[in-house]
C-alpha atoms as a PDB file:
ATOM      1  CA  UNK A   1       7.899  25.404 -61.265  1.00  0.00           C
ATOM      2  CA  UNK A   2       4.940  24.215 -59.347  1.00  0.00           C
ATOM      3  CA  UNK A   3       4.850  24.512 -55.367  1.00  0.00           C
ATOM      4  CA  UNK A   4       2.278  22.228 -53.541  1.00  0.00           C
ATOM      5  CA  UNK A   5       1.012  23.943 -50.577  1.00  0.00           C
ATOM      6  CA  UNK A   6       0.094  20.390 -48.756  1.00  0.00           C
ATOM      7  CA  UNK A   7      -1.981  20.920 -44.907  1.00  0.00           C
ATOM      8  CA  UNK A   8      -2.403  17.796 -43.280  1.00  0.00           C
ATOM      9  CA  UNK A   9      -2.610  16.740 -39.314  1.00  0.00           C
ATOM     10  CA  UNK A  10      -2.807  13.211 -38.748  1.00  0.00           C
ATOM     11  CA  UNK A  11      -2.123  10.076 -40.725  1.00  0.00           C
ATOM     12  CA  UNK A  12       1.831   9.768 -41.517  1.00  0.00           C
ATOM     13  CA  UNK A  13       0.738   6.787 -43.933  1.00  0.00           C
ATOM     14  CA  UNK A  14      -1.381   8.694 -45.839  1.00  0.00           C
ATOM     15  CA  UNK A  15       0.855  11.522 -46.082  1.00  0.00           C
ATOM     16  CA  UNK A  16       3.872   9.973 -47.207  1.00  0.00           C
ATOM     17  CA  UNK A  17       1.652   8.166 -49.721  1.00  0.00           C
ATOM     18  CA  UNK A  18      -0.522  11.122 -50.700  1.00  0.00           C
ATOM     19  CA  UNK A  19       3.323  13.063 -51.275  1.00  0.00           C
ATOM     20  CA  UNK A  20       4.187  10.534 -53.541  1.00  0.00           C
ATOM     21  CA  UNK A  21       0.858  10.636 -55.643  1.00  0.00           C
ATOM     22  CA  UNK A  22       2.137  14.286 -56.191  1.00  0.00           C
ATOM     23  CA  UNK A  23       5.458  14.205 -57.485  1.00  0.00           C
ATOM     24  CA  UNK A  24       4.676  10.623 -59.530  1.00  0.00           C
ATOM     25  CA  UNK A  25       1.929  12.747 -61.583  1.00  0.00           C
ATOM     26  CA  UNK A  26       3.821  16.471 -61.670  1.00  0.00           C
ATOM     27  CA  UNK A  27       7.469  17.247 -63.289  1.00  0.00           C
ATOM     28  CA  UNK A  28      10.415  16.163 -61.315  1.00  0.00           C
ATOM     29  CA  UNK A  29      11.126  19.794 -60.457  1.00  0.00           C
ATOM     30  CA  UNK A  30       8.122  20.414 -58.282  1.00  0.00           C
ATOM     31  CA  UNK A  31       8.260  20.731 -54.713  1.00  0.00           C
ATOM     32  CA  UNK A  32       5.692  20.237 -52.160  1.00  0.00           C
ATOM     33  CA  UNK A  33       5.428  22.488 -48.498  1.00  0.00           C
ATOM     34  CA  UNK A  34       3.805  20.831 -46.014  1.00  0.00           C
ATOM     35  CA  UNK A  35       1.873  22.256 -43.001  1.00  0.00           C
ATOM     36  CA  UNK A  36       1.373  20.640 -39.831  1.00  0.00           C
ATOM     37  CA  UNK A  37      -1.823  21.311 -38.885  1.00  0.00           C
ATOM     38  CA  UNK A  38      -2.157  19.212 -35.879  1.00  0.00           C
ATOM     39  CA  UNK A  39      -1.260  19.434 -32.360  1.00  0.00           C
ATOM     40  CA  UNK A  40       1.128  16.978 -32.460  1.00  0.00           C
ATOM     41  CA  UNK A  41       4.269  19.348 -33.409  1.00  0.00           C
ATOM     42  CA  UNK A  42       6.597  16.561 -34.544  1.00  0.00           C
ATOM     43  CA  UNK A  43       3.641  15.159 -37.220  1.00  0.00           C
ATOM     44  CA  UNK A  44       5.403  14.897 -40.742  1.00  0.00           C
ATOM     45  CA  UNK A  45       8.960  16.140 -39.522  1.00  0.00           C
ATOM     46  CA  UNK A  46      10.062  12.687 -40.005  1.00  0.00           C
ATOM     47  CA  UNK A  47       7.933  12.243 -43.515  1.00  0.00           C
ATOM     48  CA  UNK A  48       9.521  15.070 -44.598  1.00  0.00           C
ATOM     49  CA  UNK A  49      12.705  14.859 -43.758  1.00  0.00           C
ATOM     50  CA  UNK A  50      12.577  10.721 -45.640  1.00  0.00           C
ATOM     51  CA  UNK A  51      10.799  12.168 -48.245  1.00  0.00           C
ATOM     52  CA  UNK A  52      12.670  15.178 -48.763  1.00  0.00           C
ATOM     53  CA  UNK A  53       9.516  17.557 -48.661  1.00  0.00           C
ATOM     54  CA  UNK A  54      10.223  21.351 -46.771  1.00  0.00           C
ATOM     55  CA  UNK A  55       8.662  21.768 -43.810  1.00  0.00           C
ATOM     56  CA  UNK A  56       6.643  25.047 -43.436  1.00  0.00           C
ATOM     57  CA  UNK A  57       7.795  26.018 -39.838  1.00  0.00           C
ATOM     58  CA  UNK A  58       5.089  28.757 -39.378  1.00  0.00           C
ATOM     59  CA  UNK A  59       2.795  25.644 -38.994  1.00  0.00           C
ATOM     60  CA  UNK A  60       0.633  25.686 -36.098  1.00  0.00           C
ATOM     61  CA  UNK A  61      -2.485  23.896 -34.673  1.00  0.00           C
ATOM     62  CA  UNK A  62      -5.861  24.670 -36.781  1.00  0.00           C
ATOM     63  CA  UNK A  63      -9.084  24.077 -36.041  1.00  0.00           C
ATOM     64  CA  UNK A  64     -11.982  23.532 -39.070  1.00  0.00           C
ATOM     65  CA  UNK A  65     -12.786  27.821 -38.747  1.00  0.00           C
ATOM     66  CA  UNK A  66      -8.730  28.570 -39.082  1.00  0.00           C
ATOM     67  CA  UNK A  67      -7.771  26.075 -41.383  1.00  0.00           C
ATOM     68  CA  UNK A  68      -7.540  28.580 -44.281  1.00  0.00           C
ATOM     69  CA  UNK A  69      -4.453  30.225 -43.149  1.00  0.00           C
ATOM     70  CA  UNK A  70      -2.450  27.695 -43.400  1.00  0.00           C
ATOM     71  CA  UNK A  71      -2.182  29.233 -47.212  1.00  0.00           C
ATOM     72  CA  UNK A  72      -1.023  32.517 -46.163  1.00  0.00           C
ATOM     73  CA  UNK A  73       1.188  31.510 -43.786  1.00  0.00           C
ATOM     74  CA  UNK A  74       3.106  28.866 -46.629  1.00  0.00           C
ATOM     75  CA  UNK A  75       2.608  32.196 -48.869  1.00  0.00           C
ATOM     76  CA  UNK A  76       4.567  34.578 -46.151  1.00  0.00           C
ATOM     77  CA  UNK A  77       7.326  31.421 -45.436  1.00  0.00           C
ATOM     78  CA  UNK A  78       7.932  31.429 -49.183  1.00  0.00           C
ATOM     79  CA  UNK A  79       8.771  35.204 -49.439  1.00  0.00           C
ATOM     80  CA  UNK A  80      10.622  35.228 -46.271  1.00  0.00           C
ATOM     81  CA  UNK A  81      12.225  32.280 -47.510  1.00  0.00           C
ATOM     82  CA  UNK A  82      12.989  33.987 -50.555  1.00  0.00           C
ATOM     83  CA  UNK A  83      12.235  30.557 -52.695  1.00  0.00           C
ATOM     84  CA  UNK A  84      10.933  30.716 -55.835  1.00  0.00           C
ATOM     85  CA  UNK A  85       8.513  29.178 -58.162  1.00  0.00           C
ATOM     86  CA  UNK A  86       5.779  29.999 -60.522  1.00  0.00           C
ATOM     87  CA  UNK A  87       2.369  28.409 -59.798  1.00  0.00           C
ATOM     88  CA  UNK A  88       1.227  27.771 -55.998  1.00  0.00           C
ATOM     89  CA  UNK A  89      -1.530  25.494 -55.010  1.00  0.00           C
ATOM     90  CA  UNK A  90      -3.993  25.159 -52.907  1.00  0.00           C
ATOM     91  CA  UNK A  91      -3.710  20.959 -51.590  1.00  0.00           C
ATOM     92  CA  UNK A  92      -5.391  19.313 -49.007  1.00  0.00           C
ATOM     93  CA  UNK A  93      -5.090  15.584 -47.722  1.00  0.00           C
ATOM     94  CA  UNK A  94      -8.234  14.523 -49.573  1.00  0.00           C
ATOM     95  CA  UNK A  95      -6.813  16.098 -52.640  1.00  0.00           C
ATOM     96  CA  UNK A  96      -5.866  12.943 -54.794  1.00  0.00           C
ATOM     97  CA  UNK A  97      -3.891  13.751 -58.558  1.00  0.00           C
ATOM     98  CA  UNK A  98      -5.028  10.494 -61.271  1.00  0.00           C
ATOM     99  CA  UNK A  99      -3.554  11.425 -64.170  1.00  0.00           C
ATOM    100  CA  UNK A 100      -0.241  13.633 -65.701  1.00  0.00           C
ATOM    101  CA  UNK A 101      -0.441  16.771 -67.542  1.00  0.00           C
ATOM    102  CA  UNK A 102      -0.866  19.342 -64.559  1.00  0.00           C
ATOM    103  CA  UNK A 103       1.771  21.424 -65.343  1.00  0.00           C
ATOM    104  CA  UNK A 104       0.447  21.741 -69.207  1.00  0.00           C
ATOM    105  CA  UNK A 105      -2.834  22.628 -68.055  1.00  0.00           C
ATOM    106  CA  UNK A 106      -1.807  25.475 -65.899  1.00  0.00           C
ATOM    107  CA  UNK A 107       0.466  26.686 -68.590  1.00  0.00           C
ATOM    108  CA  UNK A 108      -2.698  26.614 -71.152  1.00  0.00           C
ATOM    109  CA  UNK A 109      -5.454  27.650 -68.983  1.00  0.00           C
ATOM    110  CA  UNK A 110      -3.279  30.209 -67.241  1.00  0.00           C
ATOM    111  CA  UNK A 111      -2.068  32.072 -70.058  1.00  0.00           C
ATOM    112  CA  UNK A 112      -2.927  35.817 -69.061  1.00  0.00           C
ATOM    113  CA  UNK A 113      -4.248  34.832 -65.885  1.00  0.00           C
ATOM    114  CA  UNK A 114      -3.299  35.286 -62.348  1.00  0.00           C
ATOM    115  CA  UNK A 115      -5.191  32.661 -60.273  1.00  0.00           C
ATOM    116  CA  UNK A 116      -7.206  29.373 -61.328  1.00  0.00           C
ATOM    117  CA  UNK A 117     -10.089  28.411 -58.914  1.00  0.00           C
ATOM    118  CA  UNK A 118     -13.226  26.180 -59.507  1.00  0.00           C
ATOM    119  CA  UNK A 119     -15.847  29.004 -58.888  1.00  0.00           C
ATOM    120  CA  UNK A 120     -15.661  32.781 -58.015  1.00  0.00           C
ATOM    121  CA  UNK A 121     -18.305  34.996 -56.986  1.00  0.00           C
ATOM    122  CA  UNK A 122     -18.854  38.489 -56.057  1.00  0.00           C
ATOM    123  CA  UNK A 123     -20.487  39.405 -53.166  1.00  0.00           C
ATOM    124  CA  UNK A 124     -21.715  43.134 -53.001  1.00  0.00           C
ATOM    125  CA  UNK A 125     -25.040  42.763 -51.091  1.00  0.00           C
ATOM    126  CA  UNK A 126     -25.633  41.273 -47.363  1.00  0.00           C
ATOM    127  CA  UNK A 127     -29.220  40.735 -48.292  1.00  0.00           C
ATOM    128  CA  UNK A 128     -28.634  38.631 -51.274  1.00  0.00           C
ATOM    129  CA  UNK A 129     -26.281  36.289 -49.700  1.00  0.00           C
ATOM    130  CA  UNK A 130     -26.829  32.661 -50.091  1.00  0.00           C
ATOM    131  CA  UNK A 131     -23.804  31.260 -48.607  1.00  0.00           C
ATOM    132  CA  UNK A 132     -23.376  30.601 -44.538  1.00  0.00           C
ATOM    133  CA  UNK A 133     -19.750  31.600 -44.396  1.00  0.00           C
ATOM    134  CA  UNK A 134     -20.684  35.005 -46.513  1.00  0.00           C
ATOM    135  CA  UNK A 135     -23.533  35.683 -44.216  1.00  0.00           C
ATOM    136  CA  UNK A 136     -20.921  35.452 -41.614  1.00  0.00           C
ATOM    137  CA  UNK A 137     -18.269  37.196 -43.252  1.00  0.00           C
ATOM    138  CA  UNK A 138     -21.058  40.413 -43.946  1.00  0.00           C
ATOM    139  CA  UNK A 139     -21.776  40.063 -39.975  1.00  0.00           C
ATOM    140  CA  UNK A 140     -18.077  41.003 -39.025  1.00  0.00           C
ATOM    141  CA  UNK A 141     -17.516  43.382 -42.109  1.00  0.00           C
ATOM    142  CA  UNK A 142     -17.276  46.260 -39.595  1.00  0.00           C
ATOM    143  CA  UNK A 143     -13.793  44.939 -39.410  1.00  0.00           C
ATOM    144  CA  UNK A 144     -13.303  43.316 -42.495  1.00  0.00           C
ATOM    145  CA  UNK A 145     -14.876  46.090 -45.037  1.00  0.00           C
ATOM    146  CA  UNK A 146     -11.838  48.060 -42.946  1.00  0.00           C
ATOM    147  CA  UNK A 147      -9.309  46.142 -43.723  1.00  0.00           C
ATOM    148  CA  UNK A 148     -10.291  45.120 -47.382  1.00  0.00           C
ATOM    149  CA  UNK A 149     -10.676  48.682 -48.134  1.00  0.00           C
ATOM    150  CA  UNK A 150     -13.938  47.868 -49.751  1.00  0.00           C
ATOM    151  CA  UNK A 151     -17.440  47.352 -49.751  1.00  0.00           C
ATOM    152  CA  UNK A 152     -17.639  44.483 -51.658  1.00  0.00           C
ATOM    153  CA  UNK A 153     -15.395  40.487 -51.551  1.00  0.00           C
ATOM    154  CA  UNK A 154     -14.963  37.432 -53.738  1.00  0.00           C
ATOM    155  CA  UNK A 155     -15.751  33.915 -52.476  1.00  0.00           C
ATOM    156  CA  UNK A 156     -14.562  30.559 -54.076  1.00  0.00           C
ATOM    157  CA  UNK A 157     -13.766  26.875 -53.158  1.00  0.00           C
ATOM    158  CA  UNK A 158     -10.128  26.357 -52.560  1.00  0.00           C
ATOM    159  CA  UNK A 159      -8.795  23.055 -52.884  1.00  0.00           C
ATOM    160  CA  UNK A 160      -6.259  23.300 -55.941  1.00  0.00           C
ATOM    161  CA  UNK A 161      -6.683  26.693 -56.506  1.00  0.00           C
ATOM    162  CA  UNK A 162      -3.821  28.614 -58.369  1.00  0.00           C
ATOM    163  CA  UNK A 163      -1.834  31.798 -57.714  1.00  0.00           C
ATOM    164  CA  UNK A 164       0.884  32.481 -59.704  1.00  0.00           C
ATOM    165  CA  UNK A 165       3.810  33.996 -57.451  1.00  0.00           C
ATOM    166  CA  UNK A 166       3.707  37.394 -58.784  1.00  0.00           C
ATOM    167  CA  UNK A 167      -0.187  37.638 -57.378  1.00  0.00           C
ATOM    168  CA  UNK A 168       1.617  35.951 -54.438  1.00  0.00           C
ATOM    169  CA  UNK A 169       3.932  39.074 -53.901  1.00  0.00           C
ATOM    170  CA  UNK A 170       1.370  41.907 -54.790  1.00  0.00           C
ATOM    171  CA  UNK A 171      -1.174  40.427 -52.119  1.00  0.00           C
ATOM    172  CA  UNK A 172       1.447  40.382 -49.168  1.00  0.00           C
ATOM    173  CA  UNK A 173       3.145  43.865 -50.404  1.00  0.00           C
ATOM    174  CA  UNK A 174       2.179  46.400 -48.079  1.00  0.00           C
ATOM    175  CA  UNK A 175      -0.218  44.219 -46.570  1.00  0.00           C
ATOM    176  CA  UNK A 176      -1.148  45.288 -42.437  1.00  0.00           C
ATOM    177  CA  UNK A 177      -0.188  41.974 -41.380  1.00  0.00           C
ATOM    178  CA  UNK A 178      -0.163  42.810 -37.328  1.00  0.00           C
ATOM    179  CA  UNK A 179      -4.181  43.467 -38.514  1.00  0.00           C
ATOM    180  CA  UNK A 180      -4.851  40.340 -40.426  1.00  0.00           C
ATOM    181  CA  UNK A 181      -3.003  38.162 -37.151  1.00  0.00           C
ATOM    182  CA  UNK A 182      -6.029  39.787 -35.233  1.00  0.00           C
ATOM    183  CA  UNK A 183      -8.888  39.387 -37.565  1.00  0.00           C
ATOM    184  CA  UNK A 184      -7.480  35.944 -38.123  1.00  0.00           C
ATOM    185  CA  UNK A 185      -7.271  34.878 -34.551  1.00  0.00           C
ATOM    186  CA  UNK A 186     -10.668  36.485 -33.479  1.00  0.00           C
ATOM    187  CA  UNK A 187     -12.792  35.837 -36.253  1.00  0.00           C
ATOM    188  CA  UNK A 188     -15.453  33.052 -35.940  1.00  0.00           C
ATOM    189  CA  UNK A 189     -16.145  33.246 -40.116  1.00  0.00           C
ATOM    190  CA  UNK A 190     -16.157  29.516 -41.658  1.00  0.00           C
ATOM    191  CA  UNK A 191     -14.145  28.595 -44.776  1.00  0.00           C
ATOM    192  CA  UNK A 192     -12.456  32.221 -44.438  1.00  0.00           C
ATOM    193  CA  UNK A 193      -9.722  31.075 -46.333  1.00  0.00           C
ATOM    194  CA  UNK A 194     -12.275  30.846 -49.272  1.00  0.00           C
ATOM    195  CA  UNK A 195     -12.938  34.646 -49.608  1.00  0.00           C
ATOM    196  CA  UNK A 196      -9.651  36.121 -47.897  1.00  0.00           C
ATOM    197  CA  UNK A 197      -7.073  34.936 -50.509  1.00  0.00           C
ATOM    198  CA  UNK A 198      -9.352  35.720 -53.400  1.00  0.00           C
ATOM    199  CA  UNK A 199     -10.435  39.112 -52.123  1.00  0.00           C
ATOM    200  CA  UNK A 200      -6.720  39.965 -51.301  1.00  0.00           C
ATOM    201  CA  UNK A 201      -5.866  38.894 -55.081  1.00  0.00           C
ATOM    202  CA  UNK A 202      -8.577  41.042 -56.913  1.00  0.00           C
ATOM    203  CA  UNK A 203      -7.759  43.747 -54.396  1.00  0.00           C
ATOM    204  CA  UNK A 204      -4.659  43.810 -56.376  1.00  0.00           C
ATOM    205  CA  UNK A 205      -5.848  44.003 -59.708  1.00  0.00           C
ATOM    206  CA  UNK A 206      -5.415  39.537 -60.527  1.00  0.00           C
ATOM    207  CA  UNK A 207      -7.772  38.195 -63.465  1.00  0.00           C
ATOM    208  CA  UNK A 208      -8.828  35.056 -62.446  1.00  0.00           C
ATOM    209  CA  UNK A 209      -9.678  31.969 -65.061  1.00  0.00           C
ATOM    210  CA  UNK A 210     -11.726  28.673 -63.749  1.00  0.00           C
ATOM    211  CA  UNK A 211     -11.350  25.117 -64.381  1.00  0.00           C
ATOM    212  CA  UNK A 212     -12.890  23.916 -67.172  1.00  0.00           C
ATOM    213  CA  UNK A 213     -15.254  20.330 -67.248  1.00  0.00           C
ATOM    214  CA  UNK A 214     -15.040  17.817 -66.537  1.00  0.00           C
ATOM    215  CA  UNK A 215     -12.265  18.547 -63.972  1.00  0.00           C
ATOM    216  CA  UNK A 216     -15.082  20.282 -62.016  1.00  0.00           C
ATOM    217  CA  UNK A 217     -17.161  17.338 -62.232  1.00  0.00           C
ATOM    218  CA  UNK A 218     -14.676  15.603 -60.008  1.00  0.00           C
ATOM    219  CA  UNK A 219     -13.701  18.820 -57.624  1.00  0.00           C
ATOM    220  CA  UNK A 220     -16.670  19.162 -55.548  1.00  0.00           C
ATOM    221  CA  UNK A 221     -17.434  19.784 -51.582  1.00  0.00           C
ATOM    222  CA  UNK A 222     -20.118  16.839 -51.286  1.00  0.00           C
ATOM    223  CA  UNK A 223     -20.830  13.845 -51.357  1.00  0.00           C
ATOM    224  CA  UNK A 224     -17.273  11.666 -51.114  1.00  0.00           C
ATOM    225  CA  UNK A 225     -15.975  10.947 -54.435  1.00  0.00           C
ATOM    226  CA  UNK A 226     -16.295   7.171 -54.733  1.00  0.00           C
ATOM    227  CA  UNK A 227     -14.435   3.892 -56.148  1.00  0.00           C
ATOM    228  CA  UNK A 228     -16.441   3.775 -59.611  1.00  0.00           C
ATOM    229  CA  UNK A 229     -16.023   7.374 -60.114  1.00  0.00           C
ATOM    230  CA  UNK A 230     -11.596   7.407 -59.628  1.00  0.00           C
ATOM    231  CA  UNK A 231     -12.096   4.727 -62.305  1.00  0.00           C
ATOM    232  CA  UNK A 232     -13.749   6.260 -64.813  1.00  0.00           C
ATOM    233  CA  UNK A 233     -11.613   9.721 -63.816  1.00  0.00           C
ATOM    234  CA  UNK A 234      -8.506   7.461 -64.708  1.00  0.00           C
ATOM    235  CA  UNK A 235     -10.025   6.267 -68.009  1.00  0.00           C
ATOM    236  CA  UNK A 236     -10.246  10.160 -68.910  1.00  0.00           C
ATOM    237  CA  UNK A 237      -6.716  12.148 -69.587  1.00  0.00           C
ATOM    238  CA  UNK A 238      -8.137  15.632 -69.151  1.00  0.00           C
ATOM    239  CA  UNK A 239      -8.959  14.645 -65.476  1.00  0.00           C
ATOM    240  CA  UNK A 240      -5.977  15.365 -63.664  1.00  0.00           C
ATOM    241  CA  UNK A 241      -7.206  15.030 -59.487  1.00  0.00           C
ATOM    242  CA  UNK A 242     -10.495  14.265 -57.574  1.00  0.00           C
ATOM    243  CA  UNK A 243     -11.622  15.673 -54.331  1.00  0.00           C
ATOM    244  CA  UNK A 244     -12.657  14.492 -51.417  1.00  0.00           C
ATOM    245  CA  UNK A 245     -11.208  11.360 -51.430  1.00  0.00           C
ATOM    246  CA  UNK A 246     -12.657  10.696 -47.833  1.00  0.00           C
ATOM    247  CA  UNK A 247     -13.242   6.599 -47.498  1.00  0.00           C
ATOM    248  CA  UNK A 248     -10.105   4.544 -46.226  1.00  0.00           C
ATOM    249  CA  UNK A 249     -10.539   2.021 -48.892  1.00  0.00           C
ATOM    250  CA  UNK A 250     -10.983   4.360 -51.948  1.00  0.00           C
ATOM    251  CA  UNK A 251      -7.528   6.304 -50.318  1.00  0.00           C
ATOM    252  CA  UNK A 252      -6.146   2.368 -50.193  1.00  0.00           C
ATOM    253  CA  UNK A 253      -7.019   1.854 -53.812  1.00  0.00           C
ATOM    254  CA  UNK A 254      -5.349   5.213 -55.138  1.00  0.00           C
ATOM    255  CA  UNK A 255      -2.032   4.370 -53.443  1.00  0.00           C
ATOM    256  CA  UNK A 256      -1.929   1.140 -54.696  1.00  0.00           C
ATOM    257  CA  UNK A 257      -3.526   0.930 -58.459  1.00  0.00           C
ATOM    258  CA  UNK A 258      -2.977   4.529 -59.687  1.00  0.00           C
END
């Protein structure tokens, strides 16, 4: 059973619309969390309840550097929740699915495998980092490095990323949770959520697989994916989502041809 870990904050249209691109391209028993992002505390109740979609309530307002724990709060909710499923992933509203066959690919690709990102990378040096939000990360590892337990952490890219739920529970077992609220509310690290979840996984022995092309060709952080390219995505099976799906009238054309 796939669970869609879905943040959004504004834009009950596109939600509603962007829930049902899920479930009419994944199995009938999926189910989709969503988190309310925004300040607006009622956003997506309604949505939710019409659409019958669970409603994370450990949601609370992000901003762009906190947005990545919207994953570990769904993660916690789950457990606490005690609800069950096998695969959890990663969604974001500019995360659009084109064709079936999700499911399949996470049972092929995932064979032996405890997540399924785009990219990981490990990063062991502070002098040989590339990456802004790894620079930053090695400026606060005082605190970090402390509470990894290491001298070393993974980054990745997270939209649609994979954990299966037995990662899930190793990650948050024993996990200082009072610590992580601090780092997590005092940390000024960009795309944390890229390198925490990861890091916390491979601290716990996970052996991660990637995405194979050409989904990767259509999973990217820049430039906006654009009308000629969901197209030719639809025209090709083994594509099963694009990202970012940023312009109104590419989001307009989704909902209504595909």
């Amino acid at each position: 059973m796939i669970c869609f870990a879905l943040c959004a904050h504004e834009g009950e249209w596109a939600l509603r619309n962007q829930i049902k691109n899920i479930r009419k391209y994944n199995p009938a028993d999926s189910f989709i969390v969503f988190y309310n992002g925004g300040k607006n505390r009622d956003f997506g109740k309604r949505v939710c309840t019409e659409e019958g979609v669970r409603y994370c309530p450990y949601s609370r307002p992000l901003t762009q550097r906190t947005s990545g724990r919207f994953f570990y709060d769904v993660m916690r909710w789950l457990e606490d929740a005690k609800i069950n499923y096998e695969y959890l992933v990663y969604m974001e509203y500019d995360i659009m699915f084109v064709n079936r066959g999700f499911r399949s690919l996470l049972q092929r690709q995932m064979k032996g495998y405890d997540v399924l990102v785009k990219m990981a990378k490990k990063e062991t040096d502070p002098k040989m980092a590339e990456w802004d939000p790894a620079k930053a990360m090695w400026q606060d590892w005082r605190r970090w490095g402390a509470f990894f337990k290491s001298d070393h952490f993974y980054r990745t890219s997270s939209p649609v990323s994979v954990f299966r739920h037995g990662i899930v529970k190793r990650m948050l077992s024993g996990l200082d949770k009072q610590r992580l609220e601090t780092l997590l509310n005092t940390s000024k690290i960009p795309c944390l959520g890229e390198m925490l979840f990861i890091t916390l996984a491979m601290k716990k022995g996970a052996k991660y697989t990637l995405y194979r092309w050409p989904n990767k060709r259509y999973l990217r952080f820049r430039p906006a994916i654009r009308l000629n390219e969901i197209k030719a995505a639809k025209r090709r099976p083994e594509v099963m989502f694009v990202h970012p799906v940023k312009d109104s009238h590419v989001r307009h054309y989704i909902f209504k041809n595909i």
